[in-house]
PDB file of N, CA and C in Angstrom:
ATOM      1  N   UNK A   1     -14.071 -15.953   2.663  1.00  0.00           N
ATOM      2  CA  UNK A   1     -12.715 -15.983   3.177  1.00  0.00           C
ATOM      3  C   UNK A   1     -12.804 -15.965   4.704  1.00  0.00           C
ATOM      4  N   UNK A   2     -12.220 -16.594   5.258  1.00  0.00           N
ATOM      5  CA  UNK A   2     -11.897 -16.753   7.051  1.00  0.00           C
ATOM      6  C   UNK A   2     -11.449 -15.880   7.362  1.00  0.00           C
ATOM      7  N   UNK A   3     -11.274 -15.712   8.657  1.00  0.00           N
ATOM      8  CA  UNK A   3     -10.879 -14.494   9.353  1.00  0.00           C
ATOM      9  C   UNK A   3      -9.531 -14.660   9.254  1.00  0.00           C
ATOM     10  N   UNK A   4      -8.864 -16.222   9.470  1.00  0.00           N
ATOM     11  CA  UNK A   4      -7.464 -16.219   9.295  1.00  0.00           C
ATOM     12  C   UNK A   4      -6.999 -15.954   7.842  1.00  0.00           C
ATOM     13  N   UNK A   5      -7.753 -15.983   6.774  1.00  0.00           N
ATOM     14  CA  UNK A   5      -7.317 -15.838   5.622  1.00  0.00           C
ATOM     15  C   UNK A   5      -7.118 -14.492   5.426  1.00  0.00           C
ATOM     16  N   UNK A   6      -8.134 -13.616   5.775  1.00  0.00           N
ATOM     17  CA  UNK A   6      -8.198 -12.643   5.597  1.00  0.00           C
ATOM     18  C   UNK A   6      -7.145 -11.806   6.217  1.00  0.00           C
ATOM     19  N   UNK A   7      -6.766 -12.337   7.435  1.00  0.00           N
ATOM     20  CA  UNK A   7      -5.810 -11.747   8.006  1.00  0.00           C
ATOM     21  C   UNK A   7      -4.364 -11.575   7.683  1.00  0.00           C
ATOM     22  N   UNK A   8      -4.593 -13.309   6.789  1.00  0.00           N
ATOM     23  CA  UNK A   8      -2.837 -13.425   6.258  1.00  0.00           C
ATOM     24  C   UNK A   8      -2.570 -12.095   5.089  1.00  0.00           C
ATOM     25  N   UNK A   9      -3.898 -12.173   4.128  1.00  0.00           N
ATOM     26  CA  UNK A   9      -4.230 -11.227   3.228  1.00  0.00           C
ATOM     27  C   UNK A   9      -3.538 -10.233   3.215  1.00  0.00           C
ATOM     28  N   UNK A  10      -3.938  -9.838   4.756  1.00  0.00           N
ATOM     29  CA  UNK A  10      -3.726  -8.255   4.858  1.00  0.00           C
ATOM     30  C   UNK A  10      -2.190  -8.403   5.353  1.00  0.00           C
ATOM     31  N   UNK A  11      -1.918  -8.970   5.577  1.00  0.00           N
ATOM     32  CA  UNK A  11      -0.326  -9.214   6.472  1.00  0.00           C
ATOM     33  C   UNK A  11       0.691  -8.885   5.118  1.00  0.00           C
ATOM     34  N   UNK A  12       0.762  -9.960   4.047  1.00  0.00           N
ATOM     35  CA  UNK A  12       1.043 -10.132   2.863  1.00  0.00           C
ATOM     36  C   UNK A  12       1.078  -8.685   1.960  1.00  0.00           C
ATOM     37  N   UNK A  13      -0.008  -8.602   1.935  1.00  0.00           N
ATOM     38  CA  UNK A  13      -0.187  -6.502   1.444  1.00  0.00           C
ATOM     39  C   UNK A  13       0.868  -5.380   2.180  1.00  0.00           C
ATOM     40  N   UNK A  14       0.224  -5.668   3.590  1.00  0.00           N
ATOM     41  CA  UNK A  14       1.486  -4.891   4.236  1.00  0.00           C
ATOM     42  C   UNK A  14       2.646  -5.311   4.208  1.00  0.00           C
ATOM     43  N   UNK A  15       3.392  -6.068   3.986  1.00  0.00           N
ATOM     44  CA  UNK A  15       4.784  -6.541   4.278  1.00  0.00           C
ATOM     45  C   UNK A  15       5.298  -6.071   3.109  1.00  0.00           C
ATOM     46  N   UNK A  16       4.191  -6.329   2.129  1.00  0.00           N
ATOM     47  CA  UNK A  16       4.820  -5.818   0.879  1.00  0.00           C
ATOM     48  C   UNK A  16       5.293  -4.534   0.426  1.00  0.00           C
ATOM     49  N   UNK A  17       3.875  -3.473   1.178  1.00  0.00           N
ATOM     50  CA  UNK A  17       4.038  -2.319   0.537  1.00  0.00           C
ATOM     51  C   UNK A  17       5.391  -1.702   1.632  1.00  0.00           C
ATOM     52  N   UNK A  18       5.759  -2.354   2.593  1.00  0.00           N
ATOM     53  CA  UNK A  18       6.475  -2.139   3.564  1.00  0.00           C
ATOM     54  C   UNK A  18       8.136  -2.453   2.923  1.00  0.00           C
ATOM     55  N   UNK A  19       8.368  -3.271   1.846  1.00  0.00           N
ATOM     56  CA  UNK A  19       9.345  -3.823   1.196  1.00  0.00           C
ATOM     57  C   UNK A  19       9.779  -3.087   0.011  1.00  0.00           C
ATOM     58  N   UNK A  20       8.328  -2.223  -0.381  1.00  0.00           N
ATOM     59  CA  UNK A  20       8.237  -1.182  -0.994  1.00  0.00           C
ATOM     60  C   UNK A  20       8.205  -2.528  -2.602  1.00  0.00           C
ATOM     61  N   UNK A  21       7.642  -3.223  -2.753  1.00  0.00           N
ATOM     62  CA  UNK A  21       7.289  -3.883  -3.879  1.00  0.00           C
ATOM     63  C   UNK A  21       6.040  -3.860  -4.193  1.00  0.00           C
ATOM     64  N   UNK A  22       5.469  -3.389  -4.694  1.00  0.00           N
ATOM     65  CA  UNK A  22       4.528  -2.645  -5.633  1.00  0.00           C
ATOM     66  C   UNK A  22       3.138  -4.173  -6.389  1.00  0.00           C
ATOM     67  N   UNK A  23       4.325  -4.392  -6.938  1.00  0.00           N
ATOM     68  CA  UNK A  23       3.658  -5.955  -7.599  1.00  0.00           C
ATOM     69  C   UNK A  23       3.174  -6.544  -6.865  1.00  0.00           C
ATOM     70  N   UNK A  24       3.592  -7.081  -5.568  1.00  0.00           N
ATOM     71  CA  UNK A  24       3.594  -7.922  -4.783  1.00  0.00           C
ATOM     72  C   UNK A  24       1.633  -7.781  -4.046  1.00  0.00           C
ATOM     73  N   UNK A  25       2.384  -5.883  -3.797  1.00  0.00           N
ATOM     74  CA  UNK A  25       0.928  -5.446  -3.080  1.00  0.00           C
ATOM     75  C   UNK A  25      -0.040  -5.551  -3.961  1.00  0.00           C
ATOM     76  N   UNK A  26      -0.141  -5.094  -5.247  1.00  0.00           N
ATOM     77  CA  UNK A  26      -1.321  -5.086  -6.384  1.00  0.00           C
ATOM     78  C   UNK A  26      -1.900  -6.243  -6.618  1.00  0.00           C
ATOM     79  N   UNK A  27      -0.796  -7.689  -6.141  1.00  0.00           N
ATOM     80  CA  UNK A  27      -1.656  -8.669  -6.544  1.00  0.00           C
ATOM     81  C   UNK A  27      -2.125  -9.078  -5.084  1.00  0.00           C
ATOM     82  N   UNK A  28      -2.361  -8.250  -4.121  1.00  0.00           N
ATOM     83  CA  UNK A  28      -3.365  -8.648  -2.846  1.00  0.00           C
ATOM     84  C   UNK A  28      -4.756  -8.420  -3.048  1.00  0.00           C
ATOM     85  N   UNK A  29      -4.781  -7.561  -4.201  1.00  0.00           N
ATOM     86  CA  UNK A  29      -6.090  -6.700  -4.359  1.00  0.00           C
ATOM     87  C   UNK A  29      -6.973  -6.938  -5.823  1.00  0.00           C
ATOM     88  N   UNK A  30      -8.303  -6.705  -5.507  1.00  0.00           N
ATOM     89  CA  UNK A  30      -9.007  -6.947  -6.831  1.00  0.00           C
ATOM     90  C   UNK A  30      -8.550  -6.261  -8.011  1.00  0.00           C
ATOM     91  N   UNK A  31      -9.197  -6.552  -9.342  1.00  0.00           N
ATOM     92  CA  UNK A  31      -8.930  -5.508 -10.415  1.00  0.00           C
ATOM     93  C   UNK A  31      -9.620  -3.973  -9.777  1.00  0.00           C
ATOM     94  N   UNK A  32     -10.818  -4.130  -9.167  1.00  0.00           N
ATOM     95  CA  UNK A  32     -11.647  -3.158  -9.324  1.00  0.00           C
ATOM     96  C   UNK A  32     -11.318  -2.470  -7.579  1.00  0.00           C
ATOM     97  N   UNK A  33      -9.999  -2.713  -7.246  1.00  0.00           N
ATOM     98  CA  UNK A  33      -9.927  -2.081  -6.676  1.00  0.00           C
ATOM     99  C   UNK A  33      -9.824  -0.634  -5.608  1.00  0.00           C
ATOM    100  N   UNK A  34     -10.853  -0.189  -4.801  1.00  0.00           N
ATOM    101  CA  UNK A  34     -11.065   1.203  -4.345  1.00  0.00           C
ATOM    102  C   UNK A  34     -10.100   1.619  -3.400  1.00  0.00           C
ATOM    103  N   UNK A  35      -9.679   2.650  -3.356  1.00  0.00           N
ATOM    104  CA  UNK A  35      -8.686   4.070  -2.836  1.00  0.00           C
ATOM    105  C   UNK A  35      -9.481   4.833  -2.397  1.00  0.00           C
ATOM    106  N   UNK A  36      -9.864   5.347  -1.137  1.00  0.00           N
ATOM    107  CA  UNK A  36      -9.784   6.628  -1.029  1.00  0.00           C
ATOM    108  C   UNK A  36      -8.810   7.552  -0.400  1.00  0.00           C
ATOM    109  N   UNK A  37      -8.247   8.958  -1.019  1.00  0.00           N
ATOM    110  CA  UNK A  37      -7.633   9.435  -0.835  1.00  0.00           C
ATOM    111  C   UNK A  37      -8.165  10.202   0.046  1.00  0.00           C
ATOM    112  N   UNK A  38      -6.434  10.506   0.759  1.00  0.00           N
ATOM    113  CA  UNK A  38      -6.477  11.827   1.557  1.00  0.00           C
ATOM    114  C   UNK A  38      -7.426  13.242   1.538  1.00  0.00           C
ATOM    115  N   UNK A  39      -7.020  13.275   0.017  1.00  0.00           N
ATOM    116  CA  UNK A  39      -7.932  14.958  -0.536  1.00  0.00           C
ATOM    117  C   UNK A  39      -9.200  14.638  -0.656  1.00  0.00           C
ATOM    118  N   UNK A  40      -9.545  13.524  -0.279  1.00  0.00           N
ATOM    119  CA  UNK A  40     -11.286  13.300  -1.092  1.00  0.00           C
ATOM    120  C   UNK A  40     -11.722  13.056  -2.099  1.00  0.00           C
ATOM    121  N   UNK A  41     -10.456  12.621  -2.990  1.00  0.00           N
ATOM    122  CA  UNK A  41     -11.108  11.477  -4.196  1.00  0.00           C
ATOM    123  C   UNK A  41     -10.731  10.137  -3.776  1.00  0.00           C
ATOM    124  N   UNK A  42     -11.769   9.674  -4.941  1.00  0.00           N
ATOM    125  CA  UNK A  42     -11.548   8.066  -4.969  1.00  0.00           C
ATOM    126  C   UNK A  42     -11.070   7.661  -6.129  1.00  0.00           C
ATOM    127  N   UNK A  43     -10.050   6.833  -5.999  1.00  0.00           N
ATOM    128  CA  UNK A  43      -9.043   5.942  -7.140  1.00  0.00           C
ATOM    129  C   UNK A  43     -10.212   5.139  -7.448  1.00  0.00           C
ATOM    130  N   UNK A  44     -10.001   4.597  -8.232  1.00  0.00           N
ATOM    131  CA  UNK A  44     -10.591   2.846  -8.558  1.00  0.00           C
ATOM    132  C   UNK A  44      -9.784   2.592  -9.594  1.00  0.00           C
ATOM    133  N   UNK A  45      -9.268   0.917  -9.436  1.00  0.00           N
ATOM    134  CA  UNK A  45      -8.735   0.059 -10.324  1.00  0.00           C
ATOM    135  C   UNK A  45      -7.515   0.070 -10.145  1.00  0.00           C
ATOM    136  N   UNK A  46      -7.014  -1.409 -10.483  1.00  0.00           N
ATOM    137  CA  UNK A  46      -5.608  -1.404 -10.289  1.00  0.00           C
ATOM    138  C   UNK A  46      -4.943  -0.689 -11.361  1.00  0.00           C
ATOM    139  N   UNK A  47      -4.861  -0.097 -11.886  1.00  0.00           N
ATOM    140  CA  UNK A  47      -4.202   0.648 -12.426  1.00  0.00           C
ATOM    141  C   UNK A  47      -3.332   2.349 -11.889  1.00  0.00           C
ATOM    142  N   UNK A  48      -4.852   2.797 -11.254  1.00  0.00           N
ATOM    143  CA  UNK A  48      -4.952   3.691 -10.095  1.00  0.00           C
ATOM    144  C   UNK A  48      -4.087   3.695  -8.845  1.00  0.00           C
ATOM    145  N   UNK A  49      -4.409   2.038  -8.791  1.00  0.00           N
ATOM    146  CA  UNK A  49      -3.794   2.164  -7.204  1.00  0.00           C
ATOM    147  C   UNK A  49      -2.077   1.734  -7.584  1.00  0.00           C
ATOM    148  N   UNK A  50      -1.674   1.071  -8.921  1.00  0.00           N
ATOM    149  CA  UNK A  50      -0.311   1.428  -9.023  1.00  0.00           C
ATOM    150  C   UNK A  50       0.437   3.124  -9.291  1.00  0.00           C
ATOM    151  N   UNK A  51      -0.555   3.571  -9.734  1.00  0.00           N
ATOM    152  CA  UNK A  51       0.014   5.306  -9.957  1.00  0.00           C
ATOM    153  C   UNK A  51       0.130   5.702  -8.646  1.00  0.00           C
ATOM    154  N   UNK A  52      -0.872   5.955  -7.375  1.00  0.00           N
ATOM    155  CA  UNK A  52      -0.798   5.562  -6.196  1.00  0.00           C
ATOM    156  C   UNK A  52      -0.122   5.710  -5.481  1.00  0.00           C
ATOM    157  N   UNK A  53       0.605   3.996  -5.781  1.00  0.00           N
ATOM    158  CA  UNK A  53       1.306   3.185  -4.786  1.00  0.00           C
ATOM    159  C   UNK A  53       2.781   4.063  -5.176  1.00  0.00           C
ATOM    160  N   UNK A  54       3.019   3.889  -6.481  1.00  0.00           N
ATOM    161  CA  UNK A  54       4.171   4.708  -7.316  1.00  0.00           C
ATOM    162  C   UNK A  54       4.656   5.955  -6.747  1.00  0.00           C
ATOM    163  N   UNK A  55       3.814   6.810  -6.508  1.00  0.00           N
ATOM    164  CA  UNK A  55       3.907   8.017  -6.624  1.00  0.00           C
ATOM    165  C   UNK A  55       4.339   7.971  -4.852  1.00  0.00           C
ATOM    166  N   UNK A  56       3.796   7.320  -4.029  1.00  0.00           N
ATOM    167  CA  UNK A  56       3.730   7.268  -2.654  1.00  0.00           C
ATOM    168  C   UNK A  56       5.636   6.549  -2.445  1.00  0.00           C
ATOM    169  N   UNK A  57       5.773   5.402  -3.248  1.00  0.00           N
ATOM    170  CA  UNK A  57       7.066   5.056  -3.284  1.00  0.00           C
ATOM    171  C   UNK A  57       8.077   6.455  -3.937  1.00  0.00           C
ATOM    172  N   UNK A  58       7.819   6.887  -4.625  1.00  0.00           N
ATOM    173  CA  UNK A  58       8.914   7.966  -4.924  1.00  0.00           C
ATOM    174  C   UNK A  58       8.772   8.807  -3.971  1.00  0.00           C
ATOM    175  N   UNK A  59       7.962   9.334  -3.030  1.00  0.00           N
ATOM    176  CA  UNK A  59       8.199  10.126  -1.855  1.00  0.00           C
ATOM    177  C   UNK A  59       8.818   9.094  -0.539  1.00  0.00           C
ATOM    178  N   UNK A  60       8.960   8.628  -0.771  1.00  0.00           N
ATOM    179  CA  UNK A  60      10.180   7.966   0.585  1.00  0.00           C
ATOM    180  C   UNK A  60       9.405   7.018   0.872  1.00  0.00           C
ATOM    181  N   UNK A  61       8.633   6.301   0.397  1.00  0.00           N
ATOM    182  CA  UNK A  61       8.750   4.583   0.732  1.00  0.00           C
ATOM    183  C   UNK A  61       7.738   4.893   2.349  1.00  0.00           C
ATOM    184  N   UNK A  62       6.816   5.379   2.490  1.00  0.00           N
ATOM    185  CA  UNK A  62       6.126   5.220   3.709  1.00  0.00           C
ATOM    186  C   UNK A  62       6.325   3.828   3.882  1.00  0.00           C
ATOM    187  N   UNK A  63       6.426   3.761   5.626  1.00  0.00           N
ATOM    188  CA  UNK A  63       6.014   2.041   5.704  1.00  0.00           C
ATOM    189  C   UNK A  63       4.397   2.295   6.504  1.00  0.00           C
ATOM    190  N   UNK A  64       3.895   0.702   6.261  1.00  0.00           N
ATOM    191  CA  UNK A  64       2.708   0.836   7.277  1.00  0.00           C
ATOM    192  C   UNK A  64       2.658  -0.233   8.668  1.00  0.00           C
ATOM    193  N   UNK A  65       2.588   0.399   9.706  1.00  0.00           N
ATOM    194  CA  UNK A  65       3.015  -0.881  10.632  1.00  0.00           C
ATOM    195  C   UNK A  65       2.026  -2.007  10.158  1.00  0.00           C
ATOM    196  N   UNK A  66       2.340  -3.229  10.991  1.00  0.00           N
ATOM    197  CA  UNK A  66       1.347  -3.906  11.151  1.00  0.00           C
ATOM    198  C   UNK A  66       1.056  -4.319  12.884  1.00  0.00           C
ATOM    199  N   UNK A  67      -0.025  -4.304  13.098  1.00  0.00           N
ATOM    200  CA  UNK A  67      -0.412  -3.982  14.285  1.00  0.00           C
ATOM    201  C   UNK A  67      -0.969  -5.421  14.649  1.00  0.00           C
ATOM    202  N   UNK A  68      -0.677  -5.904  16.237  1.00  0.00           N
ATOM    203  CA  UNK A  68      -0.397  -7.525  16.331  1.00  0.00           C
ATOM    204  C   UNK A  68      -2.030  -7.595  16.324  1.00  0.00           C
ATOM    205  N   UNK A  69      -2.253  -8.881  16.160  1.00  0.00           N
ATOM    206  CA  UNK A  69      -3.258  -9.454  16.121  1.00  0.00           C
ATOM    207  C   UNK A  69      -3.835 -10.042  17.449  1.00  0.00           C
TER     208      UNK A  69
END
């Protein structure tokens, strides 16, 4: 993947989780996708990272900037 691809990638992820759509973000990411958390575990899998993402949306929808390129 290119640097510009990669970049849109990540743009796409953030905008999403920023829109607070869930789906959108999960399909930026592999199945076997890794988390690490705050406390010092690690998620793996999309499944994980929708409980996650979920749980992070029911506490008020953090946004994440995106920071210019």
């Amino acid at each position: 993947m290119s640097r510009d691809e990669t970049a849109a990638l990540v743009r796409r992820f953030l905008d999403a989780v920023n829109a607070l759509d869930g789906d959108a973000a999960r399909a930026c990411l592999a199945e076997d996708v890794a988390l690490d958390l705050a406390d010092g575990r690690r998620a793996i899998g999309d499944e994980a990272f929708r409980d996650f993402l979920a749980e992070q949306l029911r506490r008020g929808g953090e946004t994440m900037p995106i920071l210019p390129s």
